[in-house]
Protein backbone atom coordinates (compact mmCIF):
# COMPACT_ATOMS: atom_id res chain seq x y z
CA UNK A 1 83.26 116.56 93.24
CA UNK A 2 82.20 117.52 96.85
CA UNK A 3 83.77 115.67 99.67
CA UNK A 4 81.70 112.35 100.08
CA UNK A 5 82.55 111.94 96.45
CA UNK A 6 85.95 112.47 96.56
CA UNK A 7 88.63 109.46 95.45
CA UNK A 8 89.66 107.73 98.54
CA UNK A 9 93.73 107.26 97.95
CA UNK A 10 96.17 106.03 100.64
CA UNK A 11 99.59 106.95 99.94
CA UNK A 12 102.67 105.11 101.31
CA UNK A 13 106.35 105.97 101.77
CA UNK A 14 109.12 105.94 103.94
CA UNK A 15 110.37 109.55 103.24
CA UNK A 16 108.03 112.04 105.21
CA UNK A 17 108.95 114.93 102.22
CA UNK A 18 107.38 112.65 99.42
CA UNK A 19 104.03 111.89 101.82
CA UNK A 20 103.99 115.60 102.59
CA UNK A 21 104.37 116.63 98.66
CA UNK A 22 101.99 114.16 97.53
CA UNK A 23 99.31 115.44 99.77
CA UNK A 24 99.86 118.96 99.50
CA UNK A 25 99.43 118.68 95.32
CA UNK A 26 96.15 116.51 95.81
CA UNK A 27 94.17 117.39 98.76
CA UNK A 28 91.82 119.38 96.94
CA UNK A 29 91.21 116.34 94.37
CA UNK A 30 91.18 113.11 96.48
CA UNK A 31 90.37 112.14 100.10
CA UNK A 32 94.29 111.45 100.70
CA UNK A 33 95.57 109.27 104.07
CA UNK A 34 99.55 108.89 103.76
CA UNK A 35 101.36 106.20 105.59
CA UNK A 36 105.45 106.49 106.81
CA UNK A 37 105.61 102.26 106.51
CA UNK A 38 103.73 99.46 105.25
CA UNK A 39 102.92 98.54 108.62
CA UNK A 40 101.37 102.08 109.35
CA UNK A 41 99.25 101.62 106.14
CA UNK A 42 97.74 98.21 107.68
CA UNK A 43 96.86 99.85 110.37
CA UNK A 44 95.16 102.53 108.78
CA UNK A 45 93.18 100.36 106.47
CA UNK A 46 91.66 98.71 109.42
CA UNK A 47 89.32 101.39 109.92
CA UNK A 48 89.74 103.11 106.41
CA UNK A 49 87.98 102.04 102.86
CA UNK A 50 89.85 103.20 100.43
CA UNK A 51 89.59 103.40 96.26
CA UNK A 52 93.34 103.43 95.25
CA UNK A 53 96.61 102.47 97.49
CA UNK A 54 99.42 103.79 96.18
CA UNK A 55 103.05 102.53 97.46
CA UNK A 56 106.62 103.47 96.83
CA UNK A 57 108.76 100.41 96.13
CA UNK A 58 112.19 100.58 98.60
CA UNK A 59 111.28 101.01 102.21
CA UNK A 60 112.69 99.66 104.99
CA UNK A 61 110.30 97.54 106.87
CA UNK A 62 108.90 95.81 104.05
CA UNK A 63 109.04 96.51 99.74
CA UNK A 64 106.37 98.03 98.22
CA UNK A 65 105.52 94.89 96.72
CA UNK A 66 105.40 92.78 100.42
CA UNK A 67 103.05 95.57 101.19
CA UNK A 68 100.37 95.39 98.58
CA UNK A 69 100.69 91.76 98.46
CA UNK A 70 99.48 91.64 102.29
CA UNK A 71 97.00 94.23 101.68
CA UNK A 72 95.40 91.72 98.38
CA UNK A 73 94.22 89.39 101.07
CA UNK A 74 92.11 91.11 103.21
CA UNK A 75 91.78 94.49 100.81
CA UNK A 76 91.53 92.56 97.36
CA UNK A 77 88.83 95.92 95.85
CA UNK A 78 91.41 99.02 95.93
CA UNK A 79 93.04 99.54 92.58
CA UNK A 80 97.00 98.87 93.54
CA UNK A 81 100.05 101.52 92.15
CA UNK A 82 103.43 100.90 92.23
CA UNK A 83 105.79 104.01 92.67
CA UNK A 84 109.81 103.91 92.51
CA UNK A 85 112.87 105.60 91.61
CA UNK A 86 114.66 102.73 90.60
CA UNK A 87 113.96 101.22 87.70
CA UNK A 88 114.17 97.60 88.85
CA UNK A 89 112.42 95.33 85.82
CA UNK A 90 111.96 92.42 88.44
CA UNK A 91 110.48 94.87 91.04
CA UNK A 92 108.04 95.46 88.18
CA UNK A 93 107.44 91.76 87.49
CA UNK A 94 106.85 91.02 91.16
CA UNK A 95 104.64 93.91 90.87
CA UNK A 96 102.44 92.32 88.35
CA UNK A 97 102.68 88.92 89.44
CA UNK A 98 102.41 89.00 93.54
CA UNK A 99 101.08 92.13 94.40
CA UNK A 100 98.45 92.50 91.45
CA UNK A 101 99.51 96.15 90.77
CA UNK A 102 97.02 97.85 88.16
CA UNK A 103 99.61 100.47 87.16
CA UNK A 104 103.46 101.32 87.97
CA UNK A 105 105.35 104.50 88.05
CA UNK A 106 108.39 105.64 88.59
CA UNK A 107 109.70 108.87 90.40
CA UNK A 108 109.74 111.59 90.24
CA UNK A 109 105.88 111.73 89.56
CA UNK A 110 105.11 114.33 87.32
CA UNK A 111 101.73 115.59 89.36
CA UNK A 112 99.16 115.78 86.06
CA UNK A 113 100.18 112.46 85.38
CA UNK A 114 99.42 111.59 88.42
CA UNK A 115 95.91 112.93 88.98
CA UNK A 116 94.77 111.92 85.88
CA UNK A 117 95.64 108.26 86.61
CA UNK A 118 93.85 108.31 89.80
CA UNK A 119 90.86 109.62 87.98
CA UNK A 120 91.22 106.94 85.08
CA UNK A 121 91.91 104.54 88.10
CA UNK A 122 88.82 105.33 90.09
CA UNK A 123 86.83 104.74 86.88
CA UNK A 124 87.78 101.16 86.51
CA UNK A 125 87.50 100.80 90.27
CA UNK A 126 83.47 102.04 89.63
CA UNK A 127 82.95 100.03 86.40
CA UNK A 128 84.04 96.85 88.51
CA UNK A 129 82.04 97.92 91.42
CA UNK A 130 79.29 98.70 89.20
CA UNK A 131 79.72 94.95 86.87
CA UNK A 132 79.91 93.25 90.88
CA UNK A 133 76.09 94.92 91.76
CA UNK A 134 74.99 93.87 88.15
CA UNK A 135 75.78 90.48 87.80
CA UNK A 136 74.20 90.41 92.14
CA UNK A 137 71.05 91.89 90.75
CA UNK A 138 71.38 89.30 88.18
CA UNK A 139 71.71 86.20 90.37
CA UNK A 140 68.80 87.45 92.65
CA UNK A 141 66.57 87.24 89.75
CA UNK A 142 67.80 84.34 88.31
CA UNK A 143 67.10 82.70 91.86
CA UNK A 144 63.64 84.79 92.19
CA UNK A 145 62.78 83.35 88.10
CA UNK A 146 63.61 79.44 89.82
CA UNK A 147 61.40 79.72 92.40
CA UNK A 148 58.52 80.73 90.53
CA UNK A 149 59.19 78.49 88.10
CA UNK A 150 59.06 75.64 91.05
CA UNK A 151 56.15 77.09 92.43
CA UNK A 152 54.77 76.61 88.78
CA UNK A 153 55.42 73.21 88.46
CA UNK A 154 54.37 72.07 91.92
CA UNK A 155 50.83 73.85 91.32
């Protein structure tokens, strides 16, 4: 993959050594942002697209789960990822429920796993995108078919 087509993936965590690990194992895969607080994260998708948000569960400001549920209302596309140490079954149910999350994991991330579910991520992120232009292209000539159709009968 060159650089345009590199996964966009926004990683977010409270403890600077996890950011700094996580980008230092993929920044030759993905485009990777990182993000000290959910807040930060909001910020930086303001002016950021990105293809997958990942988000560790306990930090201070707000959960994991707080965080991707704000980010589902303006940011619905991005395929969502849980990441935690604990191993919290209602954190995980919350997940699912309020925040949408696609996948969760728990720490420590074992880095092949990892990559390869950002890849297998990314792919249902571009078969979605892909189904959304479809079924548009559809519905334009659907409409298009009508109006001839009108034009037909008003002839």
């Amino acid at each position: 993959m060159n650089d345009q087509q590199k996964v966009r993936v926004l990683y977010v965590d409270d403890e600077k050594n996890n950011l700094l690990s996580f980008k230092a194992s993929f920044r030759r895969d993905f485009d990777i942002s990182i993000a000290e607080s959910g807040n930060e994260a909001l910020d930086i998708l303001e002016s950021n697209e990105f293809d997958i948000i990942i988000t560790d569960q306990r930090m201070p400001e707000m959960t994991g789960i707080q965080f991707l549920e704000s980010v589902l209302k303006s940011y619905p596309e991005p395929i969502r990822i849980l990441l935690t140490g604990f191993s919290d079954i209602q954190a995980v149910i919350d997940a699912i429920n309020k925040g949408q999350v696609y996948r969760y994991l728990t720490k420590p991330w074992n880095e092949d796993e990892i990559r390869q579910i950002i890849y297998s991520c990314f792919e249902v992120l571009s078969l979605r995108r892909e189904n959304s232009r479809l079924l548009k292209d559809l519905e334009r000539a659907n409409s298009q078919l009508e109006f001839m159709i009108r034009q037909k009968l008003l002839s």
